[in-house]
Each structure stands twice: as C-alpha cells, then as structure tokens.
PDB file of N, CA and C in Angstrom:
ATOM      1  N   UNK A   1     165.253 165.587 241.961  1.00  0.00           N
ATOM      2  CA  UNK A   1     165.758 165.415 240.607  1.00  0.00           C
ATOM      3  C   UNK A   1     164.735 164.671 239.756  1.00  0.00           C
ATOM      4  N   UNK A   2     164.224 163.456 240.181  1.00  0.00           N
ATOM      5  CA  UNK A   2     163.141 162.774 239.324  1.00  0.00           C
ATOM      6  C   UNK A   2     162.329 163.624 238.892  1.00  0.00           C
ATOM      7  N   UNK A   3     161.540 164.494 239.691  1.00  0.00           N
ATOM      8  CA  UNK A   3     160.460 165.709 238.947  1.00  0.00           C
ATOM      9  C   UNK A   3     161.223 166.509 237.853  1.00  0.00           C
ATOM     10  N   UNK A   4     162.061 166.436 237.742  1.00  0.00           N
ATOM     11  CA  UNK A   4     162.819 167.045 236.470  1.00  0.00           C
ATOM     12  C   UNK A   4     162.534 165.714 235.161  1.00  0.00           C
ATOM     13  N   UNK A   5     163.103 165.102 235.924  1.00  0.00           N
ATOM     14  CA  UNK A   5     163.411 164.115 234.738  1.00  0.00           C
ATOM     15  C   UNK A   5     162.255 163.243 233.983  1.00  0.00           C
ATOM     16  N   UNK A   6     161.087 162.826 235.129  1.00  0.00           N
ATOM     17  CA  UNK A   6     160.274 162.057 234.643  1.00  0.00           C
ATOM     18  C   UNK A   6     159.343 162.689 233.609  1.00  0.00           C
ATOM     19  N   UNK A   7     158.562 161.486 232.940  1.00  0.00           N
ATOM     20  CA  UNK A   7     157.382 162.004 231.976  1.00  0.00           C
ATOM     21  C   UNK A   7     158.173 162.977 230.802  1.00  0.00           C
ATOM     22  N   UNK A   8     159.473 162.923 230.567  1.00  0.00           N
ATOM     23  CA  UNK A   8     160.036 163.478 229.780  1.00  0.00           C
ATOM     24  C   UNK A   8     160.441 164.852 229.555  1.00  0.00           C
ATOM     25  N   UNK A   9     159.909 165.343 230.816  1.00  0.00           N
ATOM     26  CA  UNK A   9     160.103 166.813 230.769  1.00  0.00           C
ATOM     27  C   UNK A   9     161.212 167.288 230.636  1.00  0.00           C
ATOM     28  N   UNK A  10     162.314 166.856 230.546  1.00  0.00           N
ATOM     29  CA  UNK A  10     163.660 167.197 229.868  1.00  0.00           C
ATOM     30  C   UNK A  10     163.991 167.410 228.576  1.00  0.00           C
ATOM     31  N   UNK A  11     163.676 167.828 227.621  1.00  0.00           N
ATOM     32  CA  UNK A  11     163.884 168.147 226.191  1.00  0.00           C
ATOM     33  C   UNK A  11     163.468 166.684 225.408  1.00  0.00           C
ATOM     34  N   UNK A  12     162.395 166.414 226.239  1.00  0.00           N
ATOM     35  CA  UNK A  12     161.796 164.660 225.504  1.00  0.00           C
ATOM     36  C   UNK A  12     162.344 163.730 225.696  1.00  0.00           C
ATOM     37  N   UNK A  13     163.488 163.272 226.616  1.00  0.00           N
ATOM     38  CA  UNK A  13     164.087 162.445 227.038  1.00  0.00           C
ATOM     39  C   UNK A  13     163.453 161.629 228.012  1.00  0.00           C
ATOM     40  N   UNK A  14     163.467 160.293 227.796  1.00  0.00           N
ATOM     41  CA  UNK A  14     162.827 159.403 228.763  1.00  0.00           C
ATOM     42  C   UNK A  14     164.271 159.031 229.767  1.00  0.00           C
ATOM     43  N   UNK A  15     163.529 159.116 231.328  1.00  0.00           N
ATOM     44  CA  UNK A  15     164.282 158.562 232.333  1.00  0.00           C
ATOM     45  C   UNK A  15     163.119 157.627 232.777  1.00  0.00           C
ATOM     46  N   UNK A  16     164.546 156.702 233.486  1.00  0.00           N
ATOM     47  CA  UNK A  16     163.535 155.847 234.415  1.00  0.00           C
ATOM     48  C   UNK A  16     164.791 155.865 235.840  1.00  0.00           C
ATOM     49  N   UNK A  17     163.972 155.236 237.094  1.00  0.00           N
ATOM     50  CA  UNK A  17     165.355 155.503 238.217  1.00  0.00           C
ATOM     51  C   UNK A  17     165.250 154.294 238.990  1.00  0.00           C
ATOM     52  N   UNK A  18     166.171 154.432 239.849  1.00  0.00           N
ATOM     53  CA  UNK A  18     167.110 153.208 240.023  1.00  0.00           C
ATOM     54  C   UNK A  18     166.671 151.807 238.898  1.00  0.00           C
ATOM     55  N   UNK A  19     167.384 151.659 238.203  1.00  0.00           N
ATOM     56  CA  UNK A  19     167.552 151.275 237.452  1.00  0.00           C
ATOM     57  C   UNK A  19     169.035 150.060 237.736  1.00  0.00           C
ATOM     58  N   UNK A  20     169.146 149.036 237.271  1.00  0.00           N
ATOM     59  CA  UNK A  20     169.871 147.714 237.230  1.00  0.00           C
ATOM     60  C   UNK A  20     171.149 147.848 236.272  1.00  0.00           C
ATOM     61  N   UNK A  21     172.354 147.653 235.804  1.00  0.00           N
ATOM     62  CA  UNK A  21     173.209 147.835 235.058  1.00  0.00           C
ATOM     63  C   UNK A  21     174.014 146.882 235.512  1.00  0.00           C
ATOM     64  N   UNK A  22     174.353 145.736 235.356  1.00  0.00           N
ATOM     65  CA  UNK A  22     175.692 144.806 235.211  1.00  0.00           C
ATOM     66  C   UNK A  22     175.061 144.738 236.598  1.00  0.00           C
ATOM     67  N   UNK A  23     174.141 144.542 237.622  1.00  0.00           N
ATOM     68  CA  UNK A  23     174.637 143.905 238.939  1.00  0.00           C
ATOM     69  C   UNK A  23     174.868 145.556 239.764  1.00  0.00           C
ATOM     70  N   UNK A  24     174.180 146.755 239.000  1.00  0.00           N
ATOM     71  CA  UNK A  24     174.952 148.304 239.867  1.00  0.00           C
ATOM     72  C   UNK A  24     173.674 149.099 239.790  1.00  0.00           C
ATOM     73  N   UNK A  25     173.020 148.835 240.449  1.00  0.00           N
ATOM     74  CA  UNK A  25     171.379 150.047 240.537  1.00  0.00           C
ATOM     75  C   UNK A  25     172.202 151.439 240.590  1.00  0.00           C
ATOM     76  N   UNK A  26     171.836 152.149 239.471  1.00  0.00           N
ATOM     77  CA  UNK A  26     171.962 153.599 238.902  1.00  0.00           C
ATOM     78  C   UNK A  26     170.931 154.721 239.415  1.00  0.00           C
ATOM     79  N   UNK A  27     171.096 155.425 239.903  1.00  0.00           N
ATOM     80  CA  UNK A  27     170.242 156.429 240.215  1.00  0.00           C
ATOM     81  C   UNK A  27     169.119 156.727 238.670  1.00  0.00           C
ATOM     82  N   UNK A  28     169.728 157.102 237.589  1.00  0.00           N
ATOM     83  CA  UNK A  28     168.652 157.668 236.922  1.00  0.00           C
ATOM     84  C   UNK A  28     169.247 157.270 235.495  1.00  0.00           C
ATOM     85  N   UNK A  29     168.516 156.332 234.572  1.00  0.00           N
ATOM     86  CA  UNK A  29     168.933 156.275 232.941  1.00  0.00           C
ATOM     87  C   UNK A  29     168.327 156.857 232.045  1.00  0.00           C
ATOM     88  N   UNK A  30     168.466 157.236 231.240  1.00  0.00           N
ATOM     89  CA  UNK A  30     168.254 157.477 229.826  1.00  0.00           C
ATOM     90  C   UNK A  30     169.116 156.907 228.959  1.00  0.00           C
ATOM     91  N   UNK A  31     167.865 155.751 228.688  1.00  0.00           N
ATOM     92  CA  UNK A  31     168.348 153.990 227.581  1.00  0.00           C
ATOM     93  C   UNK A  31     168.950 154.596 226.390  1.00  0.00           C
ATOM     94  N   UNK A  32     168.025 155.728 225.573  1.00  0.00           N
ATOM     95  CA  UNK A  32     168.174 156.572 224.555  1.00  0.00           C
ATOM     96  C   UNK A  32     169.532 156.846 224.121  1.00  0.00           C
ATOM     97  N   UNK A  33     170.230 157.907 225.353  1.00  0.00           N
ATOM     98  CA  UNK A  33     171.000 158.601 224.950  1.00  0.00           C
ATOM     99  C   UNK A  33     172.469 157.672 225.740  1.00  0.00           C
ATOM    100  N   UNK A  34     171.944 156.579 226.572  1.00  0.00           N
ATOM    101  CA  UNK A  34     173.313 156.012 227.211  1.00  0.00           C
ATOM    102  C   UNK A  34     173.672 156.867 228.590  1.00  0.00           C
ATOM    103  N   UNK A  35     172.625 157.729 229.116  1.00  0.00           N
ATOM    104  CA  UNK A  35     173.218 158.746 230.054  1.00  0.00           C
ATOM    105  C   UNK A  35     172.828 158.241 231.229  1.00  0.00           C
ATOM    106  N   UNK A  36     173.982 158.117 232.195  1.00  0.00           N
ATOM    107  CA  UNK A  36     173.452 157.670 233.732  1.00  0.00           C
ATOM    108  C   UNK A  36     173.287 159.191 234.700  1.00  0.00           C
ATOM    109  N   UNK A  37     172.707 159.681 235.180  1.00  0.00           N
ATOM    110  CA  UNK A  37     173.135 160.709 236.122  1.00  0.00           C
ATOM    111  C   UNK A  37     172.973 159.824 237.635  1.00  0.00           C
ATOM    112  N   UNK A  38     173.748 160.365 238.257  1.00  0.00           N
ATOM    113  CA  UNK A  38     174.365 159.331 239.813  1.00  0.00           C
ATOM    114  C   UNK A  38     174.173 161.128 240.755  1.00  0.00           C
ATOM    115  N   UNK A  39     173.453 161.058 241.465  1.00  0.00           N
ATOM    116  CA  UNK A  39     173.400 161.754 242.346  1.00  0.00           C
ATOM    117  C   UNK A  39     174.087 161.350 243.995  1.00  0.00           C
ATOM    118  N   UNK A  40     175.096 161.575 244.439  1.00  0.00           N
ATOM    119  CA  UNK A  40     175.904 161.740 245.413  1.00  0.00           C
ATOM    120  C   UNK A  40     175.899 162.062 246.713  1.00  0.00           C
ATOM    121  N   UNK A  41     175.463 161.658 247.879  1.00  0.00           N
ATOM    122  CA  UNK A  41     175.277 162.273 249.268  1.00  0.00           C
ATOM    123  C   UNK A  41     176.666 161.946 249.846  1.00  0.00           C
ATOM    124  N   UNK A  42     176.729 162.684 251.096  1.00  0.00           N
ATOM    125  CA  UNK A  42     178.147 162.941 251.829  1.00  0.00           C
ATOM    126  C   UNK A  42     178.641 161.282 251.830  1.00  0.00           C
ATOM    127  N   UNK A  43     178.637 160.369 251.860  1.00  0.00           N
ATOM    128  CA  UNK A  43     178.387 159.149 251.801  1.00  0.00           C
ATOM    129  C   UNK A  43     179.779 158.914 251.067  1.00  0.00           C
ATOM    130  N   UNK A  44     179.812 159.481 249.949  1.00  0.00           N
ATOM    131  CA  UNK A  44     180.314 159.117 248.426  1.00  0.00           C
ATOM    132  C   UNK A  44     181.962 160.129 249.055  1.00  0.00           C
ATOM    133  N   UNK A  45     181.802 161.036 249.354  1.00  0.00           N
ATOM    134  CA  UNK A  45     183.075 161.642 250.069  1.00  0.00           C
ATOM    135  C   UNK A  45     184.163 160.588 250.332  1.00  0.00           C
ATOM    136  N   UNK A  46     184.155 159.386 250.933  1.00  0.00           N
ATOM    137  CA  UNK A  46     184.731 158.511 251.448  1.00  0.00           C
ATOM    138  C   UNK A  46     185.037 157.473 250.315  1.00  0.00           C
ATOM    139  N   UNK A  47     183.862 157.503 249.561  1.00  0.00           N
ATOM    140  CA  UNK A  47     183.986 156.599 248.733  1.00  0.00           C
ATOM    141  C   UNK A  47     185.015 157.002 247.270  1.00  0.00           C
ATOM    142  N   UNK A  48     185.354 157.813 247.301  1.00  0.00           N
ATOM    143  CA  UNK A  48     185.479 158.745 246.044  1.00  0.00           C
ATOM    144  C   UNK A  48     186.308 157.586 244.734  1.00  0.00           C
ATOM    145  N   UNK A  49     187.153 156.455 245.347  1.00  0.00           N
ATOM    146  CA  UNK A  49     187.959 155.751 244.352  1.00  0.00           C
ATOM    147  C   UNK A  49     186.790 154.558 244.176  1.00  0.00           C
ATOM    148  N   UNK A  50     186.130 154.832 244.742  1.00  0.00           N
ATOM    149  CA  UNK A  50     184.928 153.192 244.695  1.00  0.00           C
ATOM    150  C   UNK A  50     183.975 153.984 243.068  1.00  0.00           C
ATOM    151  N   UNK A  51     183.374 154.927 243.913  1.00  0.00           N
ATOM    152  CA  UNK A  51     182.832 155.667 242.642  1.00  0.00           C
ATOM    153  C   UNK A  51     184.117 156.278 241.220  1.00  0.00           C
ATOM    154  N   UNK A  52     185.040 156.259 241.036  1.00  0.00           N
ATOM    155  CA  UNK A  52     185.641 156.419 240.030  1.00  0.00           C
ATOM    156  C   UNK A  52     185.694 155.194 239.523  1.00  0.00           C
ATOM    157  N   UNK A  53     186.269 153.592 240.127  1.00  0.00           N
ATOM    158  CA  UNK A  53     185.693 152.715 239.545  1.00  0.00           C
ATOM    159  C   UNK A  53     184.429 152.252 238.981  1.00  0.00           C
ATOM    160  N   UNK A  54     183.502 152.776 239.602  1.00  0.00           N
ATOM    161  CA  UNK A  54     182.035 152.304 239.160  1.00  0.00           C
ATOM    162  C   UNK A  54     181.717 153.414 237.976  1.00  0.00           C
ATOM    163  N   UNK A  55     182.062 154.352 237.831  1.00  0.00           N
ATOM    164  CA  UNK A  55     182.221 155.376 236.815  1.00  0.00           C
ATOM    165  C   UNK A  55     182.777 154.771 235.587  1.00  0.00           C
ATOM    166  N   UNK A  56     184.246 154.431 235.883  1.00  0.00           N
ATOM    167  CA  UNK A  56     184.810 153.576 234.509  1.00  0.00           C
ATOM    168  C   UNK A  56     184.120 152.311 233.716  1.00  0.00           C
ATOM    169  N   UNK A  57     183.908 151.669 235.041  1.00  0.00           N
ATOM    170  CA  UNK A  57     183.086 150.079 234.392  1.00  0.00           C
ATOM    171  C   UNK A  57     181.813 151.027 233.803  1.00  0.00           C
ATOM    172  N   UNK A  58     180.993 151.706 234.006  1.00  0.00           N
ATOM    173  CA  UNK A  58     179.875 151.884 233.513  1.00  0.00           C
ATOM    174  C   UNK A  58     179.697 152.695 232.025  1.00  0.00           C
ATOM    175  N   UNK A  59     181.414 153.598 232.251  1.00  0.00           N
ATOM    176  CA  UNK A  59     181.678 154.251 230.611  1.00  0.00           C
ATOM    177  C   UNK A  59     182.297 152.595 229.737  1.00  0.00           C
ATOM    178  N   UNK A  60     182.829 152.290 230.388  1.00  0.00           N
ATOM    179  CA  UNK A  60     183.780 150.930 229.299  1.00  0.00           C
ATOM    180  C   UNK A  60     182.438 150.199 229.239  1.00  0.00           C
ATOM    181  N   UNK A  61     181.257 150.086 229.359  1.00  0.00           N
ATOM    182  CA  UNK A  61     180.032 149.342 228.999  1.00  0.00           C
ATOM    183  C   UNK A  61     179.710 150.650 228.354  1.00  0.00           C
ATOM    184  N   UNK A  62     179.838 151.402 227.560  1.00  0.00           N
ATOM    185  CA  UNK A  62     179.373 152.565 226.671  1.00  0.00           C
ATOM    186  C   UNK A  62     178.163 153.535 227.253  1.00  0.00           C
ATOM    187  N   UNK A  63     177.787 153.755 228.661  1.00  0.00           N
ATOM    188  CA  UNK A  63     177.117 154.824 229.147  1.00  0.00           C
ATOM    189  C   UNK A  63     177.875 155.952 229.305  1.00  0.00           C
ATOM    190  N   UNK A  64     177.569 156.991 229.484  1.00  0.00           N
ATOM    191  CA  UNK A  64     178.114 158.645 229.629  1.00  0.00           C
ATOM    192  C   UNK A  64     177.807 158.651 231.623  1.00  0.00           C
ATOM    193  N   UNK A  65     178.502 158.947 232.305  1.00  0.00           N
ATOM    194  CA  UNK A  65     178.239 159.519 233.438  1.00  0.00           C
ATOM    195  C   UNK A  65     178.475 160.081 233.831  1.00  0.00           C
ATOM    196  N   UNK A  66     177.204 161.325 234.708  1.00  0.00           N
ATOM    197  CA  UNK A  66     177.399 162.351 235.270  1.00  0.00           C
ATOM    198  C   UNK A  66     177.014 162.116 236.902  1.00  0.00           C
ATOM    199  N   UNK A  67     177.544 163.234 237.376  1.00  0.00           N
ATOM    200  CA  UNK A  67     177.758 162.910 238.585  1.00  0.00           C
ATOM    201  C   UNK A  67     176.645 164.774 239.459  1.00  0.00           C
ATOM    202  N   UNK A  68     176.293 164.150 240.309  1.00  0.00           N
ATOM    203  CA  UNK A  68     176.242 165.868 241.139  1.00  0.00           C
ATOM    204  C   UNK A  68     175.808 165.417 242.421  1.00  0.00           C
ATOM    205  N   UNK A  69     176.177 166.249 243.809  1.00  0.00           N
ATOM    206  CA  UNK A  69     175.982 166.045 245.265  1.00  0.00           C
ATOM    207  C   UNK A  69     174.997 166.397 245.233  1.00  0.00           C
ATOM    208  N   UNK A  70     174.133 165.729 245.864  1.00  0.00           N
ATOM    209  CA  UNK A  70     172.988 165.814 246.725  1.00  0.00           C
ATOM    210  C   UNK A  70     172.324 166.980 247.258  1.00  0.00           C
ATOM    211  N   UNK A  71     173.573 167.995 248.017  1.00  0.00           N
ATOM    212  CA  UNK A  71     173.208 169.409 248.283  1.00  0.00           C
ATOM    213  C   UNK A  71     172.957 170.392 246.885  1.00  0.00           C
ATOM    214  N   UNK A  72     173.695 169.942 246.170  1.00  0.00           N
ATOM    215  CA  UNK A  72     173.031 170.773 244.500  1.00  0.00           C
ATOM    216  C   UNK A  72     172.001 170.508 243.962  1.00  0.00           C
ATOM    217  N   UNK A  73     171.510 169.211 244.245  1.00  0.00           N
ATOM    218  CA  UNK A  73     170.217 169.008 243.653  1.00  0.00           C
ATOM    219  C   UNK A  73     169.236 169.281 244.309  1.00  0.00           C
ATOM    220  N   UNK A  74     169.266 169.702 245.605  1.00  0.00           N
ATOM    221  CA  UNK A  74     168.449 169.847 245.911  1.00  0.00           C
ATOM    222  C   UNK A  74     169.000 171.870 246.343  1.00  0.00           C
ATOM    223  N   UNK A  75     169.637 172.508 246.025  1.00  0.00           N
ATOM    224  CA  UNK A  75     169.668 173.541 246.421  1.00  0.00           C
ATOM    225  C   UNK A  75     169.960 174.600 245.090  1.00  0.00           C
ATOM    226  N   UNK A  76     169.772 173.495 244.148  1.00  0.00           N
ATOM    227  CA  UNK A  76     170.136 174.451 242.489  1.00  0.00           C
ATOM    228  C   UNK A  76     169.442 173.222 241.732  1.00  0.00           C
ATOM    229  N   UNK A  77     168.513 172.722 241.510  1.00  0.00           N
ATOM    230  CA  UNK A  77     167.569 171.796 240.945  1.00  0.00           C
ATOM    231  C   UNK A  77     167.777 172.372 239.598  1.00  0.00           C
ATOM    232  N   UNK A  78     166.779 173.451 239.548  1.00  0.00           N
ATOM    233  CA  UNK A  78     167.370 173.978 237.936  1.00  0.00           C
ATOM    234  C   UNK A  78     168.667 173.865 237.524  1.00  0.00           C
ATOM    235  N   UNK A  79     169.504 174.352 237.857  1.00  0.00           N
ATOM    236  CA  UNK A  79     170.783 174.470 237.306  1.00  0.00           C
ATOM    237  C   UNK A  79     171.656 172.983 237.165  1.00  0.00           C
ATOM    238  N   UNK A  80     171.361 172.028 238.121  1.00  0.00           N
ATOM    239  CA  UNK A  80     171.894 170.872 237.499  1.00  0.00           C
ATOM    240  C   UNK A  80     170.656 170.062 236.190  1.00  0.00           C
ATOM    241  N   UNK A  81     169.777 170.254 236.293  1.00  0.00           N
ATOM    242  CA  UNK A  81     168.798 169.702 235.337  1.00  0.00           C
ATOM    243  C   UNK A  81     168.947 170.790 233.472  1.00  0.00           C
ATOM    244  N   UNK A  82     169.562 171.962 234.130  1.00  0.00           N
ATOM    245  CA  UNK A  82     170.364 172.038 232.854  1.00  0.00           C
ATOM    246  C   UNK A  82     171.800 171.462 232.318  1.00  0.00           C
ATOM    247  N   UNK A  83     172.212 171.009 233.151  1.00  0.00           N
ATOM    248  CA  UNK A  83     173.710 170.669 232.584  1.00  0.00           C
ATOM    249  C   UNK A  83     173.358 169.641 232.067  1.00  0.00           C
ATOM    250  N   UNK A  84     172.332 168.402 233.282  1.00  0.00           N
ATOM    251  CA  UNK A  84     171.708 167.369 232.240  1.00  0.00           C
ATOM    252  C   UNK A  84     171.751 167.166 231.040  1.00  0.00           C
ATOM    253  N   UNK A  85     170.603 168.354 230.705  1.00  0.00           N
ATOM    254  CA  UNK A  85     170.333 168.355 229.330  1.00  0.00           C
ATOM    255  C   UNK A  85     171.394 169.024 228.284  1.00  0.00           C
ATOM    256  N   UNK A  86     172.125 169.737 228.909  1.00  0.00           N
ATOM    257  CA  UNK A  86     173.371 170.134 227.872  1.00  0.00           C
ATOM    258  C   UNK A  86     174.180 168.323 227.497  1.00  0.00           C
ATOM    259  N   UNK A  87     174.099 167.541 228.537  1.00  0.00           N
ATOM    260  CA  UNK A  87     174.964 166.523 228.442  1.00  0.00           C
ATOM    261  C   UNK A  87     174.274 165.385 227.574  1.00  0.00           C
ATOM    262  N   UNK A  88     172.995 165.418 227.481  1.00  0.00           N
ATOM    263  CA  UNK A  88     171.947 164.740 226.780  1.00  0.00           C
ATOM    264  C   UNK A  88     172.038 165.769 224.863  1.00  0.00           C
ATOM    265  N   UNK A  89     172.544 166.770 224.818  1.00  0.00           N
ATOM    266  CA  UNK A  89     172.090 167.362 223.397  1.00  0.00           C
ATOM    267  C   UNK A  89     173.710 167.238 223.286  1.00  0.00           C
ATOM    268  N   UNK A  90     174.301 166.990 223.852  1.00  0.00           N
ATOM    269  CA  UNK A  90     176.502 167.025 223.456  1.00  0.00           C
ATOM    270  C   UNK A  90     176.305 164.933 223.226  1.00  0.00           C
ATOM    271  N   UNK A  91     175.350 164.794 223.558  1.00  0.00           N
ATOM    272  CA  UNK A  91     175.619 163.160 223.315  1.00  0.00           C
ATOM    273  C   UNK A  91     174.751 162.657 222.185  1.00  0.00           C
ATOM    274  N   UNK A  92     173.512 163.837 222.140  1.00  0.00           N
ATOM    275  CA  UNK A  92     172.907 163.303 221.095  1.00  0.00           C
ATOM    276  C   UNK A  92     173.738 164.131 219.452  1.00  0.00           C
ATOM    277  N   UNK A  93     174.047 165.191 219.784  1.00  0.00           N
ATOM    278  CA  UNK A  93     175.521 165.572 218.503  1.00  0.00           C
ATOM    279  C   UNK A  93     176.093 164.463 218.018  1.00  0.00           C
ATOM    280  N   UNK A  94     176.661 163.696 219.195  1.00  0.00           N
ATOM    281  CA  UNK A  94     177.987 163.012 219.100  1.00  0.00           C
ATOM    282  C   UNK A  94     177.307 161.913 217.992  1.00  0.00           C
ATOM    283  N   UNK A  95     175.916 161.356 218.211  1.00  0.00           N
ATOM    284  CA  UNK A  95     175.536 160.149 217.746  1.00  0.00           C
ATOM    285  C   UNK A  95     175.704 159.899 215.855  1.00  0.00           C
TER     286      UNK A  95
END
C-alpha cells in the first residue's frame, strides 16, 4: 500500500505511515484531507469491537476512516488505492 501512497502519487496527496494520533499509531495519514487508511490482517477478525472503538475515537477527533484487509491490499492493490482516492476527492468536496 505505501508504494501507492508515498511521494504523492495519489492524486497529490501527501501520506506519511505509522503515524501517532492521541497515543494510537495509524497505519497511513493524510494531515490534508483528515484521512486515516488502517489496513487489517486476520488479527483484527477477533478484534472487530476494539477496532470499531478505535474507529469512533479517531472520527469524534475529526479524521475520516477507512478500513481494508490485508489480503486486498495486497491481492487488488489497484483497486483499493482507488477507493482511497475516491475517499480523498468525496472529502475534499465535502471541505
């Protein structure tokens, strides 16, 4: 996912990754647009109400979060690095 994201190659969007938030290292930010993307391994299966909390605290601090498993990113790279950016141009609308 980072080779998508870094150096801006996403429709000019700066990421940076793991990244710090309240005390909660984030997989991937964009400061810009408020967007966290959280990439997911089987791990998170178990966890699923831990991550809906950490989801809420991180929207009620005004970030957007998206979510995708591990096996998609790495088995449809393109196709989640577009929804990304659909979720990055529906947030930059919103602004």
């Amino acid at each position: 996912m980072w080779s998508k994201l870094r150096n801006r190659q996403l429709g000019g969007f700066r990421f940076n990754r793991q990244v710090q938030i309240d005390g909660r290292i984030v997989d991937f930010l964009c400061r810009d647009a408020r967007l966290i993307v959280e990439v997911d391994g089987g791990q998170h299966d178990a966890r699923h109400e831990l991550d809906n909390l950490r989801t809420a605290e991180l929207e009620a601090a005004g970030y957007k979060v998206v979510r995708f498993w591990n096996n998609d990113v790495l088995t449809n790279t393109e196709g989640v690095a577009f929804e990304v950016l659909k979720a990055l141009q529906s947030l930059e609308n919103r602004g």
